[in-house]
C-alpha atoms as a PDB file:
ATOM      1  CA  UNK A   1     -58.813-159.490 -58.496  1.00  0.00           C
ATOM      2  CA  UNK A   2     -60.620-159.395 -61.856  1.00  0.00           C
ATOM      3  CA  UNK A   3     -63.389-156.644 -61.660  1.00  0.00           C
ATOM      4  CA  UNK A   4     -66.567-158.207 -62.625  1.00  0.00           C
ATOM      5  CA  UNK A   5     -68.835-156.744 -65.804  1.00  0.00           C
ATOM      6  CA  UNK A   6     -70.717-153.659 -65.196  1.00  0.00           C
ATOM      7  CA  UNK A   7     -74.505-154.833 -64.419  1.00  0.00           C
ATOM      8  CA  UNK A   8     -76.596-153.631 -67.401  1.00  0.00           C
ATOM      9  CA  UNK A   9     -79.523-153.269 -65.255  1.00  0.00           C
ATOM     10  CA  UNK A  10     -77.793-150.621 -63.106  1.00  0.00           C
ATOM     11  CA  UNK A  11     -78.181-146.931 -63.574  1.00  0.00           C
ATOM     12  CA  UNK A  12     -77.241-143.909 -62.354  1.00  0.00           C
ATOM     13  CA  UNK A  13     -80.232-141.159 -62.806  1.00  0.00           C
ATOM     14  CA  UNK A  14     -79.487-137.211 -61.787  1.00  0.00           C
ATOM     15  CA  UNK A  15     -82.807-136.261 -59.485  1.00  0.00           C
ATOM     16  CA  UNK A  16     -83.148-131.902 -59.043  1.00  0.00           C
ATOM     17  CA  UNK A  17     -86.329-133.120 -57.921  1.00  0.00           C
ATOM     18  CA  UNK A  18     -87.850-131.474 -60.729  1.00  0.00           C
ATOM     19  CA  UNK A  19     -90.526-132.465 -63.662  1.00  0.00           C
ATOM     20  CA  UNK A  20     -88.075-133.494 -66.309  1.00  0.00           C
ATOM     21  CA  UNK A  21     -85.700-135.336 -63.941  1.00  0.00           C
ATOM     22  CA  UNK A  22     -88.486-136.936 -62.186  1.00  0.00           C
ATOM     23  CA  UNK A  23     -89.698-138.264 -65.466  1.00  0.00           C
ATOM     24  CA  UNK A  24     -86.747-139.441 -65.983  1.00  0.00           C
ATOM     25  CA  UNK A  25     -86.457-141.512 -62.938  1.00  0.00           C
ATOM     26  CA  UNK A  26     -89.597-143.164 -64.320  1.00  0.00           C
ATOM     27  CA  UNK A  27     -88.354-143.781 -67.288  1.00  0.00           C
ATOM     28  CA  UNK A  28     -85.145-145.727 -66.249  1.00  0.00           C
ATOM     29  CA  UNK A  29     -87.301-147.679 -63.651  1.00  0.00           C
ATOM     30  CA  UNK A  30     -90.196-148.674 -66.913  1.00  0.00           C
ATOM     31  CA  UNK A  31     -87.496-150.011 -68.447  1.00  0.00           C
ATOM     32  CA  UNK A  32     -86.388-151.997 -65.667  1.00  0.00           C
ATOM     33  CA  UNK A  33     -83.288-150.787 -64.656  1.00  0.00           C
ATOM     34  CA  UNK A  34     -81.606-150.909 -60.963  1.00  0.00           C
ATOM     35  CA  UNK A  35     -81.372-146.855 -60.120  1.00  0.00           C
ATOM     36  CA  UNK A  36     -79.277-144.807 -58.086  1.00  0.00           C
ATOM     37  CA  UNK A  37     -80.559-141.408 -58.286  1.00  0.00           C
ATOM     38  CA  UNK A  38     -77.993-138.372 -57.623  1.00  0.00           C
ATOM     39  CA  UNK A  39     -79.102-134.958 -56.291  1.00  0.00           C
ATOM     40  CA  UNK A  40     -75.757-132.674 -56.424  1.00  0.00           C
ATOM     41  CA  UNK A  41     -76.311-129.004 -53.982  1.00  0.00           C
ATOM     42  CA  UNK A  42     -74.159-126.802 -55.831  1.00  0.00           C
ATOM     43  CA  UNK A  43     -75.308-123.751 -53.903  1.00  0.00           C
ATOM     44  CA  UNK A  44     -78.784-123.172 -55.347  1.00  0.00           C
ATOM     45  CA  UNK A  45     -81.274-120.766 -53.963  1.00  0.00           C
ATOM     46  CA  UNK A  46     -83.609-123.143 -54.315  1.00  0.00           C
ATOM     47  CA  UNK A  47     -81.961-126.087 -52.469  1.00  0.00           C
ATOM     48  CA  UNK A  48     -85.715-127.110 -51.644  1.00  0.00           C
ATOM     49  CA  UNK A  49     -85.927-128.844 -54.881  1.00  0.00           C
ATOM     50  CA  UNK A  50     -83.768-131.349 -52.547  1.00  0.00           C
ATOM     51  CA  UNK A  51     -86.351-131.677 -50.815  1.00  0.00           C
ATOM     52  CA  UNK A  52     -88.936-133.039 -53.474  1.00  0.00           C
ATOM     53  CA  UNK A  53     -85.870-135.201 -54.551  1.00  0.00           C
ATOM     54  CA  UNK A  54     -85.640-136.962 -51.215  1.00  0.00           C
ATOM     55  CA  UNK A  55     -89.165-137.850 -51.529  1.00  0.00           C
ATOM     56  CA  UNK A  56     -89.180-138.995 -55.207  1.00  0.00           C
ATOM     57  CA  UNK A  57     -86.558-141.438 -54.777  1.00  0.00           C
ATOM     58  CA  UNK A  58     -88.581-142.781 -51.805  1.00  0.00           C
ATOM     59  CA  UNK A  59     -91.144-143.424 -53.632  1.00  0.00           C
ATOM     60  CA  UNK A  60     -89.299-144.915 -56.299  1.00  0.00           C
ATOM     61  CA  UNK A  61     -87.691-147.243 -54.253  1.00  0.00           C
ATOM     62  CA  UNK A  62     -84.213-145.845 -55.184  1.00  0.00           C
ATOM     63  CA  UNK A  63     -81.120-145.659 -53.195  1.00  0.00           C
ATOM     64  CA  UNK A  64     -80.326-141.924 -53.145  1.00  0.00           C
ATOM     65  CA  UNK A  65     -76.987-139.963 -52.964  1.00  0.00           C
ATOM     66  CA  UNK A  66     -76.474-136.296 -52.281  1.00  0.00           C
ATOM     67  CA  UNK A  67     -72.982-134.655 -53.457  1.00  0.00           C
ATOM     68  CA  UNK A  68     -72.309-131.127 -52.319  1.00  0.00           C
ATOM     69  CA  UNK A  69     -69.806-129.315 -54.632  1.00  0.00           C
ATOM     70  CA  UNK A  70     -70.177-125.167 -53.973  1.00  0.00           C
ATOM     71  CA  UNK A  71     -70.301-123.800 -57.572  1.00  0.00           C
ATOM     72  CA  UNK A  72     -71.962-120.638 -56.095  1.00  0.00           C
ATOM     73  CA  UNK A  73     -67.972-120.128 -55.240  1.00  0.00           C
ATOM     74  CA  UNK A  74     -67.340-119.664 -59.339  1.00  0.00           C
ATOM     75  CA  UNK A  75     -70.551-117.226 -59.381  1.00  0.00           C
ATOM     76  CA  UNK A  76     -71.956-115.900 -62.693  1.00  0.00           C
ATOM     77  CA  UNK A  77     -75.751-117.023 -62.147  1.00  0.00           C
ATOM     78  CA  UNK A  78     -79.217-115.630 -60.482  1.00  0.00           C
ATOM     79  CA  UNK A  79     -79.516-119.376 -59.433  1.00  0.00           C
ATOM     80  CA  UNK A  80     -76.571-119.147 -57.178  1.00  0.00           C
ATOM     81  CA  UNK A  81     -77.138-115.788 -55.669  1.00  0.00           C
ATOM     82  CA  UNK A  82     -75.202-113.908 -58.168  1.00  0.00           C
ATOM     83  CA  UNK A  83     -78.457-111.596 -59.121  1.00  0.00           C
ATOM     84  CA  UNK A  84     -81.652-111.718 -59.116  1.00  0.00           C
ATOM     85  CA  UNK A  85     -83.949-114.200 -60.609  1.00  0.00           C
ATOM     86  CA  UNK A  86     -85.771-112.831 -63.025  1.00  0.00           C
ATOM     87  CA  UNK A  87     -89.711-112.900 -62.926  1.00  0.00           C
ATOM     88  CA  UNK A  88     -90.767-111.682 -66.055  1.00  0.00           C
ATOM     89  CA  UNK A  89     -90.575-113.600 -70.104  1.00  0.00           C
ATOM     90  CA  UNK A  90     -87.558-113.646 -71.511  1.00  0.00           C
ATOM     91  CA  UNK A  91     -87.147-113.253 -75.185  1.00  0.00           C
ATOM     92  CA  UNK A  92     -85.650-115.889 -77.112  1.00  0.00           C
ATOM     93  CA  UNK A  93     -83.357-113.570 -78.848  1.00  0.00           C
ATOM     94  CA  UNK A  94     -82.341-112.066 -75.772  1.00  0.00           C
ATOM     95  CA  UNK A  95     -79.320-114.722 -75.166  1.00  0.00           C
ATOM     96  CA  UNK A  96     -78.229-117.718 -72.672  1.00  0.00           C
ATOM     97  CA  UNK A  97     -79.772-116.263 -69.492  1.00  0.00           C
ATOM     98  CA  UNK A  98     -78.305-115.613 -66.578  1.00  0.00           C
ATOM     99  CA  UNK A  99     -80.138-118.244 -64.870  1.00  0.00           C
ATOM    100  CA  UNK A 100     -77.397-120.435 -66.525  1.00  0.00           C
ATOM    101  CA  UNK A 101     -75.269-121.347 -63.931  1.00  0.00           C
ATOM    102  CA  UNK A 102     -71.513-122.129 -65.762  1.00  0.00           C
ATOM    103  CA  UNK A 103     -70.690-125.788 -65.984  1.00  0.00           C
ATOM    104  CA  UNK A 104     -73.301-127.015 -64.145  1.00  0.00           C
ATOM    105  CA  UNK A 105     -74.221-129.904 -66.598  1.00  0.00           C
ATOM    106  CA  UNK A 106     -70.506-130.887 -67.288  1.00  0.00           C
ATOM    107  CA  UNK A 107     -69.913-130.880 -63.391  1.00  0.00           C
ATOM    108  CA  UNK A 108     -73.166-133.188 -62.487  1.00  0.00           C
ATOM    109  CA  UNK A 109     -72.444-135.874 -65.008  1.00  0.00           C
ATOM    110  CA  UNK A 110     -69.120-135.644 -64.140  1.00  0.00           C
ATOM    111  CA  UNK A 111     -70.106-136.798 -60.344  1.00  0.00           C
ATOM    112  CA  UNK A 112     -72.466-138.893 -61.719  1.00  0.00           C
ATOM    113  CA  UNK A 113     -69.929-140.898 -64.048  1.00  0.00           C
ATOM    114  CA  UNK A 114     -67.664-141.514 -61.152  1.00  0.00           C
ATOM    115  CA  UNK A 115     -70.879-143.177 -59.011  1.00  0.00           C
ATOM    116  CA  UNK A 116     -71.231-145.187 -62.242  1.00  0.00           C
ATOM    117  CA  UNK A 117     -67.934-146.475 -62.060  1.00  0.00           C
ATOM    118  CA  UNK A 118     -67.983-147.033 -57.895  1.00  0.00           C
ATOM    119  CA  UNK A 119     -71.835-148.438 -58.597  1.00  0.00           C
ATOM    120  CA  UNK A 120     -70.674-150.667 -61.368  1.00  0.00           C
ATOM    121  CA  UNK A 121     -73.557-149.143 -63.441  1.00  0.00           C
ATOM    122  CA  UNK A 122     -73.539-149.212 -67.280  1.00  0.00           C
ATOM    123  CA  UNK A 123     -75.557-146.017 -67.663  1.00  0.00           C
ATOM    124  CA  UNK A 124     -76.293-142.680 -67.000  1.00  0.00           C
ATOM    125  CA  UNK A 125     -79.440-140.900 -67.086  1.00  0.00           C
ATOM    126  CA  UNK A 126     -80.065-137.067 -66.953  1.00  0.00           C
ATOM    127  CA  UNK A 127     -83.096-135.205 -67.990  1.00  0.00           C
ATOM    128  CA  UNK A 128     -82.005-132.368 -70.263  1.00  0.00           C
ATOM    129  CA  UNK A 129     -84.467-131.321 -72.878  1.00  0.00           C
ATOM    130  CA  UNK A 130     -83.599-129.271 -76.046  1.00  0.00           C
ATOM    131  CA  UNK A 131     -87.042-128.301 -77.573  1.00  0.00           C
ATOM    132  CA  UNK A 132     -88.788-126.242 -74.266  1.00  0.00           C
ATOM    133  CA  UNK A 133     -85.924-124.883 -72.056  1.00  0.00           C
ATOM    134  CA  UNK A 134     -84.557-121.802 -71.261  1.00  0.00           C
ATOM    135  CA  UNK A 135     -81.344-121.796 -74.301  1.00  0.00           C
ATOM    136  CA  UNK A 136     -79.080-123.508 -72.029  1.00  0.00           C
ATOM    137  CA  UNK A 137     -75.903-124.676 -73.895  1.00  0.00           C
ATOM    138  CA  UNK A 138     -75.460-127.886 -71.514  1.00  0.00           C
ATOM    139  CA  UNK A 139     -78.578-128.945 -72.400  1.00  0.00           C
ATOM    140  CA  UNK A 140     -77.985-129.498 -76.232  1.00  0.00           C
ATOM    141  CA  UNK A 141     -77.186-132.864 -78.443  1.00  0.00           C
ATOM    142  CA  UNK A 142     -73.809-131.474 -78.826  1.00  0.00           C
ATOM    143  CA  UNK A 143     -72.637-131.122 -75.228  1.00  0.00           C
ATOM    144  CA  UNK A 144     -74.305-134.793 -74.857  1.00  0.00           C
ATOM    145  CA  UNK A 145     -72.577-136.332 -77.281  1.00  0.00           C
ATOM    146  CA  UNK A 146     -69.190-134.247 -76.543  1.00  0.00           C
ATOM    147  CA  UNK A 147     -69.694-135.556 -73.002  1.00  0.00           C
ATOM    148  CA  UNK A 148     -70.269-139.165 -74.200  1.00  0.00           C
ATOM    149  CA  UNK A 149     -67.187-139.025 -75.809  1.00  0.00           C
ATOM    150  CA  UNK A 150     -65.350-137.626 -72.431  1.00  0.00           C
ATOM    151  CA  UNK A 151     -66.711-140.977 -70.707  1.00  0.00           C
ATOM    152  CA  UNK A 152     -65.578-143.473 -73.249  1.00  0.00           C
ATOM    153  CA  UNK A 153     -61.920-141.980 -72.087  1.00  0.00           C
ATOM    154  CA  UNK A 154     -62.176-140.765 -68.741  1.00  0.00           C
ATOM    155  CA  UNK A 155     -62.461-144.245 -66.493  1.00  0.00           C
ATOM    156  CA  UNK A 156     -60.783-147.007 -65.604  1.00  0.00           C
ATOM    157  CA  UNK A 157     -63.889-148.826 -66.678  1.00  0.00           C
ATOM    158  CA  UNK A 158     -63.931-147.261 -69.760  1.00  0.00           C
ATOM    159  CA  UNK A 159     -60.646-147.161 -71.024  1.00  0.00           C
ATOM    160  CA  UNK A 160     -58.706-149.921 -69.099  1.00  0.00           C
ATOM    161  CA  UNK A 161     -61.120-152.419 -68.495  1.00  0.00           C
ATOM    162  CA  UNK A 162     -62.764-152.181 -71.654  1.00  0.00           C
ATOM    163  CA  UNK A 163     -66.561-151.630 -70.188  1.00  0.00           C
ATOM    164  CA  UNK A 164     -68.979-149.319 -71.703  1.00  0.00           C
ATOM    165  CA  UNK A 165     -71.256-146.385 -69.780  1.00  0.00           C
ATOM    166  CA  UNK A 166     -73.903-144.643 -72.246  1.00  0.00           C
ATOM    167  CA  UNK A 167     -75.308-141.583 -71.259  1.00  0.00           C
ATOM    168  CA  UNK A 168     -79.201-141.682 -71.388  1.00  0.00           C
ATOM    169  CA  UNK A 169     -81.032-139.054 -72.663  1.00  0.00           C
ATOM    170  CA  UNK A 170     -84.856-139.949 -73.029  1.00  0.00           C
ATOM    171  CA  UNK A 171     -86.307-136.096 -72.690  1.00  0.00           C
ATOM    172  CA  UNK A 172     -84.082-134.964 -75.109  1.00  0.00           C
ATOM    173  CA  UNK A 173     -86.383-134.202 -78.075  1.00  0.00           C
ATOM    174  CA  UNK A 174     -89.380-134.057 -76.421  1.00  0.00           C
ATOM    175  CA  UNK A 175     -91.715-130.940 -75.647  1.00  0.00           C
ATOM    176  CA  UNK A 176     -92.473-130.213 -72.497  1.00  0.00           C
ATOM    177  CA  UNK A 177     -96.085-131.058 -73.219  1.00  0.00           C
ATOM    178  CA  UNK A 178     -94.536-134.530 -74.665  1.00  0.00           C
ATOM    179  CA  UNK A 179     -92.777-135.074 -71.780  1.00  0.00           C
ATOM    180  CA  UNK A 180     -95.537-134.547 -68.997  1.00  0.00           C
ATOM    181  CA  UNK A 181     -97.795-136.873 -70.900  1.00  0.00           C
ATOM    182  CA  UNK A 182     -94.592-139.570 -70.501  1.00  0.00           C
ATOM    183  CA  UNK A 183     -94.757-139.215 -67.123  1.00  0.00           C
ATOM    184  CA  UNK A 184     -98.429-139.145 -66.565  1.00  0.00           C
ATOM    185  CA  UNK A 185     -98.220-142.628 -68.396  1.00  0.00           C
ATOM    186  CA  UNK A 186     -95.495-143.455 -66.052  1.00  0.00           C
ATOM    187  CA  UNK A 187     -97.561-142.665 -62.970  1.00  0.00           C
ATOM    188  CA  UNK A 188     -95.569-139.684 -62.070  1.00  0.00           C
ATOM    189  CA  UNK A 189     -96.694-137.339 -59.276  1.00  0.00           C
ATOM    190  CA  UNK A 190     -95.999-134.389 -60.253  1.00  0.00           C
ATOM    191  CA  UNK A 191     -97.371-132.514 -57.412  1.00  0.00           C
ATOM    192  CA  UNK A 192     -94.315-133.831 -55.386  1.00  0.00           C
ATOM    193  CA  UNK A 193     -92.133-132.091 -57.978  1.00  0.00           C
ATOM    194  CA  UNK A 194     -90.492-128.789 -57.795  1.00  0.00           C
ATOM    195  CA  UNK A 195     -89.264-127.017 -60.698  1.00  0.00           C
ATOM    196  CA  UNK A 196     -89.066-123.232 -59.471  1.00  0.00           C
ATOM    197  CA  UNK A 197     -85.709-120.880 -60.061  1.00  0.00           C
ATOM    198  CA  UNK A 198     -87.149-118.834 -57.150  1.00  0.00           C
ATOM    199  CA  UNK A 199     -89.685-120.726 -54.557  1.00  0.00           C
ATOM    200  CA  UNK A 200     -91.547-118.697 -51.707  1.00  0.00           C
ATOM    201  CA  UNK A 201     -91.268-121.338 -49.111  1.00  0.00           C
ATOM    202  CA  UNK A 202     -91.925-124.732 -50.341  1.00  0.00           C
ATOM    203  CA  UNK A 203     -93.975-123.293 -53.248  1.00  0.00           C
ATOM    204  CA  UNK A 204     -93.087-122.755 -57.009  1.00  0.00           C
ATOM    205  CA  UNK A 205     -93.353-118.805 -58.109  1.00  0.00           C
ATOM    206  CA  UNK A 206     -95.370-119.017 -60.753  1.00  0.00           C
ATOM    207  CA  UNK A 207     -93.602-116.068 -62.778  1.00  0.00           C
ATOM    208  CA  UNK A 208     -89.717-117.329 -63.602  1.00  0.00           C
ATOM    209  CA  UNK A 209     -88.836-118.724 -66.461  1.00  0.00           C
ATOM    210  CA  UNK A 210     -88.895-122.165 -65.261  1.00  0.00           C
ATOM    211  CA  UNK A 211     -92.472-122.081 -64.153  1.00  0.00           C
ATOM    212  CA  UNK A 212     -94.045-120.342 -67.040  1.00  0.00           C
ATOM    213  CA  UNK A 213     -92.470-123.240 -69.133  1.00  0.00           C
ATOM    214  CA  UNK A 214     -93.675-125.328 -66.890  1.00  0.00           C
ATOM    215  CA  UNK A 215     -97.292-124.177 -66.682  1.00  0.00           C
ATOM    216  CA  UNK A 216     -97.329-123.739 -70.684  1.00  0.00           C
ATOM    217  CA  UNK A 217     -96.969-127.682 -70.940  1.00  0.00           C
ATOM    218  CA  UNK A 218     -99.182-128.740 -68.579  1.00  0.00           C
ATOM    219  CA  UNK A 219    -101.416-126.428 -70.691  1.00  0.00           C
ATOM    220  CA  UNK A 220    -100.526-127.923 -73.681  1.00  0.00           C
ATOM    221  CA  UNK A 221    -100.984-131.047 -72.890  1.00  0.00           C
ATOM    222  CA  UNK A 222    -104.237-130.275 -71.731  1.00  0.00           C
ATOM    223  CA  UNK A 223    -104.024-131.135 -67.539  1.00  0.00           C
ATOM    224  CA  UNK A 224    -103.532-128.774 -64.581  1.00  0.00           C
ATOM    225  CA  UNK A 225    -100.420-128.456 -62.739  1.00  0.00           C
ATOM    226  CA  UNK A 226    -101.048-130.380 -58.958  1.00  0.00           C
ATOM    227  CA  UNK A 227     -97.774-128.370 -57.970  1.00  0.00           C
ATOM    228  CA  UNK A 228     -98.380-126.130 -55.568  1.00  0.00           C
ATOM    229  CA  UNK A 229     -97.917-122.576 -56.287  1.00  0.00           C
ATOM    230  CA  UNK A 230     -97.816-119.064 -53.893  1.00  0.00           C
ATOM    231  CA  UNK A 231     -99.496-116.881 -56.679  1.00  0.00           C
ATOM    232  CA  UNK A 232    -102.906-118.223 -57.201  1.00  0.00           C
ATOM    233  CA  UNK A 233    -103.991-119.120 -60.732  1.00  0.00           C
ATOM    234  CA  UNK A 234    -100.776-119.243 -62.108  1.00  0.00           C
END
């Protein structure tokens, strides 16, 4: 049987549950396109942010798939147990943080390229950002466009039946100020989000490095966080 072409409406979105992959979500659906959203628990501390993805892709009316892979088994991050996560600024000379967790990037869009291929989907859509982020390598042009090059090889679709997958990257350049303000337009809740390295509960720290980045854009862009947070006044 002759596999059919890949629907170009169909799209395969990586969901944390957080503010920039939330935003994303709403950005694949404004421009129309059919989404599966992917949540991967790789052994996170903060598997809650599962949670708030559950409920995002509810209320965007997506289908959504959760992938366990244990990458806490490789070790060599505070976001998989391997330290402590730490609570106070980090200096941007000080290095890639050890909040990085190794491969983490490479190994979601690698689940999320095979989904493509099951979903017949022609793109993928993850919510790295360059300009406001904590110095992550995977989160650079480079490793996107080193990745894109990975899919144009790596599938059946790709390189046998002559289909094409493009790896969406609509956050990329944006501040995090920028990128709020996208999703405000988009009708995002961001209350529903959660983008904490190290939540108390169901609540966002207010001190890592993720939340002061966080709180600095909604600052910037002039709005409050609806979050909720366990320090007050964040």
């Amino acid at each position: 049987m002759t596999p059919g072409p890949i629907d170009q409406a169909r799209a395969i979105v990586l969901l944390s549950g957080g503010l920039d992959s939330a935003t994303c979500l709403a950005a694949a659906r404004s421009e129309g396109r059919q989404c599966t959203a992917l949540s991967v628990s790789y052994g996170q501390r903060h598997e809650v942010e599962l949670d708030a993805a559950r409920a995002l892709a509810a209320e965007a009316g997506a289908e959504h798939v959760i992938i366990s892979v244990d990458l806490g088994a490789i070790g060599g991050s505070a976001l998989t147990g391997d330290g402590a996560v730490p609570h106070e600024p980090t200096a941007p000379e000080s290095g890639i943080p050890i909040t990085y967790v190794p491969a983490r990037n490479t190994v979601l869009l690698s689940l999320a390229l095979g989904l493509a291929e099951v979903r017949d989907a022609s793109e993928v859509w993850i919510g790295v950002n360059a300009v406001d982020y904590s110095g992550y390598p995977d989160c650079r042009p480079e490793f996107i466009a080193a990745f894109q090059g990975v899919v144009d090889v790596a599938t059946r679709a790709t390189a046998a039946e002559g289909r094409h997958i493009t790896l969406r990257t609509p956050l990329l350049n944006l501040s995090k100020a920028e990128i709020i303000s996208l999703g405000v337009r988009l009708g995002v809740d961001y209350g529903r989000t959660l983008s904490c390295y190290d939540p108390i509960a169901d609540r966002a720290c207010g001190t890592c490095d993720a939340c002061r980045i966080r709180l600095a854009g909604f600052a910037d862009a002039g709005l409050t966080d609806p979050a909720p947070y366990a320090t007050p006044n964040p």
